[in-house]
C-alpha atoms as a PDB file:
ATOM      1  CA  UNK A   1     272.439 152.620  65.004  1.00  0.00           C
ATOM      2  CA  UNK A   2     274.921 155.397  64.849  1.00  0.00           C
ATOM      3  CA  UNK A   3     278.005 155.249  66.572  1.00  0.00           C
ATOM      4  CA  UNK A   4     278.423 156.800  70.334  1.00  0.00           C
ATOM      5  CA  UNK A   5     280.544 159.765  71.689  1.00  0.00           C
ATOM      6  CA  UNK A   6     283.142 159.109  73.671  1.00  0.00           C
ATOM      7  CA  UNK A   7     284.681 161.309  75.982  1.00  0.00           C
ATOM      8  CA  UNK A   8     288.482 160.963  77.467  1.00  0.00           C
ATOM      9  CA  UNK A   9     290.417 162.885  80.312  1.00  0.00           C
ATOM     10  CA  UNK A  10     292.461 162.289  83.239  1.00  0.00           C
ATOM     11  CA  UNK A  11     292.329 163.001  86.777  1.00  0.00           C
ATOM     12  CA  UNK A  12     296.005 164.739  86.810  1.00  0.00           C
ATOM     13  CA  UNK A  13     297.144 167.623  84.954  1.00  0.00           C
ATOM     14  CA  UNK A  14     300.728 167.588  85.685  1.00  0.00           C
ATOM     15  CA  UNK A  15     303.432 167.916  83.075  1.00  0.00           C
ATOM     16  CA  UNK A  16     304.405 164.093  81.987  1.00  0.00           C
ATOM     17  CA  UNK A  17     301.635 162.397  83.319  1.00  0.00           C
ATOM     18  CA  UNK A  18     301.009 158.799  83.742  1.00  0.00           C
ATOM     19  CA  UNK A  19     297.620 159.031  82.999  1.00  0.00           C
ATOM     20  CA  UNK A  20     297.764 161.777  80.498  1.00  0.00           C
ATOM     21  CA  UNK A  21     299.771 159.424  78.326  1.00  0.00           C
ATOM     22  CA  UNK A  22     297.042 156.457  79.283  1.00  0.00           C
ATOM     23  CA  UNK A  23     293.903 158.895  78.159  1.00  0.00           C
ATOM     24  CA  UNK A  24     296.122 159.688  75.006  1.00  0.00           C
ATOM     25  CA  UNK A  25     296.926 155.682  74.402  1.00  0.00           C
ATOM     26  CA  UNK A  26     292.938 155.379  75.175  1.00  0.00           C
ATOM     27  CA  UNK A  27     292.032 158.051  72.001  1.00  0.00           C
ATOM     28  CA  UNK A  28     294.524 156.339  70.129  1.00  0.00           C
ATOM     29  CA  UNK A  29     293.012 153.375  70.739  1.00  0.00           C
ATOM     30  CA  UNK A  30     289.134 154.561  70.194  1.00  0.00           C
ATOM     31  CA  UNK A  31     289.906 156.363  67.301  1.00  0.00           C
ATOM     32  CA  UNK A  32     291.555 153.344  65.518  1.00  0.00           C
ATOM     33  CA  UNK A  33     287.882 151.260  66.100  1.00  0.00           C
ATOM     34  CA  UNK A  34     286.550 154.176  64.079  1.00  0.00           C
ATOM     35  CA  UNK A  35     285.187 155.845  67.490  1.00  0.00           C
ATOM     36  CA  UNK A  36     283.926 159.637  67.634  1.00  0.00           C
ATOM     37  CA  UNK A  37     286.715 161.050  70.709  1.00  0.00           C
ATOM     38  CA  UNK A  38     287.212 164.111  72.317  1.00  0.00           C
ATOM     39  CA  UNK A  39     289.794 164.615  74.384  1.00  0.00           C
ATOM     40  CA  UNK A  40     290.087 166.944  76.825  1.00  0.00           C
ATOM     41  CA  UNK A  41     292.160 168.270  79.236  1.00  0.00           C
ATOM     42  CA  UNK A  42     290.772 169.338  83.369  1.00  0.00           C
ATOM     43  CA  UNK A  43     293.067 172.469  83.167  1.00  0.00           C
ATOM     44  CA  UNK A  44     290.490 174.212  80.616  1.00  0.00           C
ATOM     45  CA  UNK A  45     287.786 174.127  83.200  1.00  0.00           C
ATOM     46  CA  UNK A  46     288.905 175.197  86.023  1.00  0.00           C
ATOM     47  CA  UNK A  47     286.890 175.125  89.624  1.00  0.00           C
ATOM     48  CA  UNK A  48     287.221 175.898  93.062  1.00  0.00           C
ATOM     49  CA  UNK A  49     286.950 173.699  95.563  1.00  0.00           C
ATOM     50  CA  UNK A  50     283.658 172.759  95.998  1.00  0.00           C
ATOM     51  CA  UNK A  51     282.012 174.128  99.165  1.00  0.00           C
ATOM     52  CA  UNK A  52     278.123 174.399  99.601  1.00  0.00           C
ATOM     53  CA  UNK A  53     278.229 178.004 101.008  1.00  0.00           C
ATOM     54  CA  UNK A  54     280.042 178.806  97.582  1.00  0.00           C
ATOM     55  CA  UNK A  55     277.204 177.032  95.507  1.00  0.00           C
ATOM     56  CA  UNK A  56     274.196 178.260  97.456  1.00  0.00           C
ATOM     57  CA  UNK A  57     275.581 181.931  97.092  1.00  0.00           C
ATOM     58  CA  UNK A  58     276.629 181.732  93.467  1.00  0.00           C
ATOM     59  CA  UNK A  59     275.289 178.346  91.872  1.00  0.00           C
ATOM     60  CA  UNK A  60     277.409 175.802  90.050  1.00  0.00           C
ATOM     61  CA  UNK A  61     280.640 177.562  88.170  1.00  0.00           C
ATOM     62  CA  UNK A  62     280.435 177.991  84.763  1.00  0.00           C
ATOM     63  CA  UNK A  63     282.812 175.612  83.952  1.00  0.00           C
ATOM     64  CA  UNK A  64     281.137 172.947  85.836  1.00  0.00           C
ATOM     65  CA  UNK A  65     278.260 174.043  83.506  1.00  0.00           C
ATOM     66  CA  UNK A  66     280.204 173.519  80.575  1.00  0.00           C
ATOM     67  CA  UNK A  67     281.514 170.276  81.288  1.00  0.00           C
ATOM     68  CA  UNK A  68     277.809 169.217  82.011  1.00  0.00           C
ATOM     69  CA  UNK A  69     276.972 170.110  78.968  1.00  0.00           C
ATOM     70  CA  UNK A  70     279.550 168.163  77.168  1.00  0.00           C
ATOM     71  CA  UNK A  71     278.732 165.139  79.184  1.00  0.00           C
ATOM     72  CA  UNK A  72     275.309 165.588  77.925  1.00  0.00           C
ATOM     73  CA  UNK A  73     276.993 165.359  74.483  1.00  0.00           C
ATOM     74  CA  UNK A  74     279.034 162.259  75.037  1.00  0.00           C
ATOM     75  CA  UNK A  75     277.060 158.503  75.490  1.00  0.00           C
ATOM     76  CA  UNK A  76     280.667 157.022  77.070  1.00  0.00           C
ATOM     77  CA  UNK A  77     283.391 158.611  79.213  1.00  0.00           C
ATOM     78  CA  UNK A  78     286.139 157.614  80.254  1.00  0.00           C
ATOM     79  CA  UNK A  79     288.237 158.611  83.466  1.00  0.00           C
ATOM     80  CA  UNK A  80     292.371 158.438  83.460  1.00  0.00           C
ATOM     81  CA  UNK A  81     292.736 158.568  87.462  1.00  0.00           C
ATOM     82  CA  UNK A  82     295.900 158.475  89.073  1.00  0.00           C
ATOM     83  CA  UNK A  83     296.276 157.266  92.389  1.00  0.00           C
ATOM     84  CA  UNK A  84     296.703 159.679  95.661  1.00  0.00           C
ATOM     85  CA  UNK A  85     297.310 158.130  98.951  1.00  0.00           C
ATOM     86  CA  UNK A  86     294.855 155.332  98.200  1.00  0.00           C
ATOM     87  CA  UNK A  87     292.501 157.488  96.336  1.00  0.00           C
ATOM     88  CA  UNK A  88     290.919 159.334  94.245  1.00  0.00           C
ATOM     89  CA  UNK A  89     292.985 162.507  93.006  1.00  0.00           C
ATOM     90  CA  UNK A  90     290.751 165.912  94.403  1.00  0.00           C
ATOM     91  CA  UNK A  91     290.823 167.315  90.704  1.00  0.00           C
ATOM     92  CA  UNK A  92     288.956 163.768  90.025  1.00  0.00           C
ATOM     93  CA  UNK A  93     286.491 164.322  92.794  1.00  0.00           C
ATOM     94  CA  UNK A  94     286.398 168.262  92.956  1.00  0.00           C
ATOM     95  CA  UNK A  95     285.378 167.636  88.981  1.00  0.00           C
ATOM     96  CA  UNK A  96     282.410 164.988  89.972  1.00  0.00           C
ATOM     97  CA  UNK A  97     281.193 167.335  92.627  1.00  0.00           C
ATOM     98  CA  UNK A  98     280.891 170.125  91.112  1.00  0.00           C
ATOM     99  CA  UNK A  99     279.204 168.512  87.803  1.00  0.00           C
ATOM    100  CA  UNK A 100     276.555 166.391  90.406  1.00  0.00           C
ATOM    101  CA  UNK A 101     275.563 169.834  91.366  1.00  0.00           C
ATOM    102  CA  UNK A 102     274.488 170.982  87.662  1.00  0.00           C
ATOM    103  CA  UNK A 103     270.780 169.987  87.369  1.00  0.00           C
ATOM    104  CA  UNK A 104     270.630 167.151  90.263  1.00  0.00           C
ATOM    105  CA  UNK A 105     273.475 164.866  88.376  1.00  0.00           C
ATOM    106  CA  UNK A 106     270.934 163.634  86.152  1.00  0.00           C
ATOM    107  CA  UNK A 107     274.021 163.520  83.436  1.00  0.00           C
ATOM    108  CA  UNK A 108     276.086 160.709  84.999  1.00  0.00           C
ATOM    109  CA  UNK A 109     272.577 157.989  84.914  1.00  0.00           C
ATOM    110  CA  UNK A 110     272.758 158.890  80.929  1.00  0.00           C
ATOM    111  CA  UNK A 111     275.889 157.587  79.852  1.00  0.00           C
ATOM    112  CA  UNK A 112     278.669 154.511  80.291  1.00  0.00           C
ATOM    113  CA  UNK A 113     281.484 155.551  82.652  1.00  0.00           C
ATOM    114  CA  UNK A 114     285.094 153.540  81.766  1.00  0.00           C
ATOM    115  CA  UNK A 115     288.119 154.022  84.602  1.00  0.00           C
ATOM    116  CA  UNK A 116     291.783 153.784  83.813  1.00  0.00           C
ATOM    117  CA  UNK A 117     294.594 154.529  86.214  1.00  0.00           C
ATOM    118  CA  UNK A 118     297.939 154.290  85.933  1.00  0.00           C
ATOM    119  CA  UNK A 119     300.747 154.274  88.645  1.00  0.00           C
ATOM    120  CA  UNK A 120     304.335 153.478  89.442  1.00  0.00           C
ATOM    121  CA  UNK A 121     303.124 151.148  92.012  1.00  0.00           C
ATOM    122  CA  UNK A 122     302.662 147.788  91.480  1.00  0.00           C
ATOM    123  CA  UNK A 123     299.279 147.896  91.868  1.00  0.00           C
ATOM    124  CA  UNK A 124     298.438 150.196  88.674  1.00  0.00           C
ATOM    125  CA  UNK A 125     296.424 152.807  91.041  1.00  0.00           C
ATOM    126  CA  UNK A 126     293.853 150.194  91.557  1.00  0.00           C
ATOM    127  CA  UNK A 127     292.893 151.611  94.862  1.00  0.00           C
ATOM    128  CA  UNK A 128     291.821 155.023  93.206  1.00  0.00           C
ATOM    129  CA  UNK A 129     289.769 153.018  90.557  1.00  0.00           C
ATOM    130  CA  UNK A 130     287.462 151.465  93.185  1.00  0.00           C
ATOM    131  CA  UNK A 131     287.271 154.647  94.813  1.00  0.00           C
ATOM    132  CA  UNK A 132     285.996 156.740  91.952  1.00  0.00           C
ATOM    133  CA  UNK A 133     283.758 153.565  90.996  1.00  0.00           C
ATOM    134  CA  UNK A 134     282.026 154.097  94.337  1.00  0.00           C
ATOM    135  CA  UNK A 135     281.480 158.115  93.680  1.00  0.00           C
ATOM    136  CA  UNK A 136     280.208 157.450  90.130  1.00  0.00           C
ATOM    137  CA  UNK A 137     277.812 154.768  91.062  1.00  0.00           C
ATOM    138  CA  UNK A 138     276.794 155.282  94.817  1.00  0.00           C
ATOM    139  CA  UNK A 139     277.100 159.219  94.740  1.00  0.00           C
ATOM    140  CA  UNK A 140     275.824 159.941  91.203  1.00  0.00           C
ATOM    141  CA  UNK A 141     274.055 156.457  90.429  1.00  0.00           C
ATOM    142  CA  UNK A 142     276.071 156.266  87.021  1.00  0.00           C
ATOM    143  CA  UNK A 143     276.621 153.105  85.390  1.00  0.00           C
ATOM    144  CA  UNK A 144     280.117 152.043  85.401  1.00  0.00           C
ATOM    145  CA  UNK A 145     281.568 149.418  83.575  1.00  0.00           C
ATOM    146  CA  UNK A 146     283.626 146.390  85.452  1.00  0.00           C
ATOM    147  CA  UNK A 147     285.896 146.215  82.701  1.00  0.00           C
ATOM    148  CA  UNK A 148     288.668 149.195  83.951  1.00  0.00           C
ATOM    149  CA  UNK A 149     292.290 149.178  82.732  1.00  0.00           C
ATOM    150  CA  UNK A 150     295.141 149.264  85.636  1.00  0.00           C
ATOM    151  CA  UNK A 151     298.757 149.711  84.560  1.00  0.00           C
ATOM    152  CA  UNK A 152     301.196 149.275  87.387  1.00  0.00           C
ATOM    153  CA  UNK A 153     304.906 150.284  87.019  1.00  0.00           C
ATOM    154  CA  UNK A 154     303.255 152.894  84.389  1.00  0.00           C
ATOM    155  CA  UNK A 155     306.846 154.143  83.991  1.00  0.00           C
ATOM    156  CA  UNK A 156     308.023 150.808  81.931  1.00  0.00           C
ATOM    157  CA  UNK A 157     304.441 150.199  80.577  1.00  0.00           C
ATOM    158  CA  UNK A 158     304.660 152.351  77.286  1.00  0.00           C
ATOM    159  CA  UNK A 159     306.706 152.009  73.997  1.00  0.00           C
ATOM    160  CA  UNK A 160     308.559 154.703  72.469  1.00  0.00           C
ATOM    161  CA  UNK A 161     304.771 155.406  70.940  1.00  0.00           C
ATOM    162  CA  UNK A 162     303.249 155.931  74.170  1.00  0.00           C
ATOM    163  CA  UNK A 163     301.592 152.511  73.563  1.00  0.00           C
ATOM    164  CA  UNK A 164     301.000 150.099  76.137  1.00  0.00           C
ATOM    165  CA  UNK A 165     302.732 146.956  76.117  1.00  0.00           C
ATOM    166  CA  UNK A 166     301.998 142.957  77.445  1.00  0.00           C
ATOM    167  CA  UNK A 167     299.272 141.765  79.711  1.00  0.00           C
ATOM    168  CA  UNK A 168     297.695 145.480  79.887  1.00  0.00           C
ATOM    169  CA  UNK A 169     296.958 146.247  76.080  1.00  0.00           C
ATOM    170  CA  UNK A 170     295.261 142.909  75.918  1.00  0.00           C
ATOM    171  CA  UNK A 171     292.914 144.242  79.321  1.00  0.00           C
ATOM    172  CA  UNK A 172     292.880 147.468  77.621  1.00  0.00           C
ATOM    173  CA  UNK A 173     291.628 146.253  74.763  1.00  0.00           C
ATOM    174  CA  UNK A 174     288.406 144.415  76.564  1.00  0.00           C
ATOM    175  CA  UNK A 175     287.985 147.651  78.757  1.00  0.00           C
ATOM    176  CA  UNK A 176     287.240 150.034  75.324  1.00  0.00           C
ATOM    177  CA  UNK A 177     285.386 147.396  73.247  1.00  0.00           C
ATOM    178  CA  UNK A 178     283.180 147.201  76.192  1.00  0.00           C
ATOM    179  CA  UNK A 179     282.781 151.149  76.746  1.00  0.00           C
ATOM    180  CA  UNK A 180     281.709 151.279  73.063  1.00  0.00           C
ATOM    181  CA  UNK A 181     279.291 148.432  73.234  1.00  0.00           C
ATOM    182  CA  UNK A 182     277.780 150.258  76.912  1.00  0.00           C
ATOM    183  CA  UNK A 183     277.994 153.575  75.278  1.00  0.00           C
ATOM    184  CA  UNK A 184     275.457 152.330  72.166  1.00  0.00           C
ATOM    185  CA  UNK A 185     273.085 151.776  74.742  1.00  0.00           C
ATOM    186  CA  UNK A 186     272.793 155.485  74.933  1.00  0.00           C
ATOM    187  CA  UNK A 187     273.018 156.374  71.534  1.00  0.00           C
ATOM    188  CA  UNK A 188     269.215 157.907  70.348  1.00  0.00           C
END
């Protein structure tokens, strides 16, 4: 059996980060197991915000297009979400939307889904994770793994290397061993 895809971004674009520097710990990570990873970043495929008017007028953007198509490429993803008010970050959700419209969503029952989130907050933007857990699997029906990573006070949580450190490279660890077992399932 060949090895799987995997595909890593996060949820926030901003300059510095938190979970930026989580999806690049996560390729770091991957790649060292040997893993195929591409790692992308939201701000090269731009959307508006979704709005049914907009999609029934002009279709799905092309960039949601796009991104379908490399999901279609990819047997694992994983999501770098930060945390806003409770929840999932719009760019996270705008980005799910917009891709579930592209031929019915039939992308996200094809692949293993893996969630990461890192926050200031002392509870590592746990909140977030369980709300774009119930948009993957409820809204899109897309398997998602239990095994997520949450790194509170995100701030302190890296090395000089951008490495995590403690208790939450250890659930790190477990999280991407288990998105490249799920991922195999897909492999064809």
């Amino acid at each position: 059996m060949s090895e799987p895809k995997l595909l890593v971004f996060a949820g926030s674009v901003r300059t510095g980060s938190l979970n930026e520097t989580l999806a690049s710990f996560v390729v770091r990570r991957l790649t060292a197991r040997a893993a195929h990873v591409s790692h992308i970043s939201l701000t090269d495929y731009d959307m508006p915000l979704y709005n049914g008017d907009r999609e029934k007028a002009d279709g799905p953007p092309e960039n949601a297009k796009k991104l379908c198509a490399l999901f279609y490429e990819h047997q694992g993803i994983f999501i770098a979400g930060p945390e806003y008010n409770a929840g999932i970050t719009p760019l996270t959700k705008n980005t799910i939307d917009w891709i579930s419209r592209v031929e019915k969503g039939a992308v996200f029952r094809s692949r293993a889904f893996a969630l990461g989130g890192a926050s200031d907050g002392r509870l590592g933007a746990y909140r977030s994770l369980m709300a774009t857990r119930q948009v993957l699997e409820l809204g899109c029906n897309a398997f998602v793994q239990p095994e997520m990573i949450s790194v509170p006070q995100a701030s302190k949580a890296y090395d000089a290397n951008g490495d995590l450190v403690d208790a939450a490279l250890k659930s790190a660890d477990r999280c991407l061993d288990a998105l490249i077992a799920n991922a195999k399932r897909y492999v064809s």
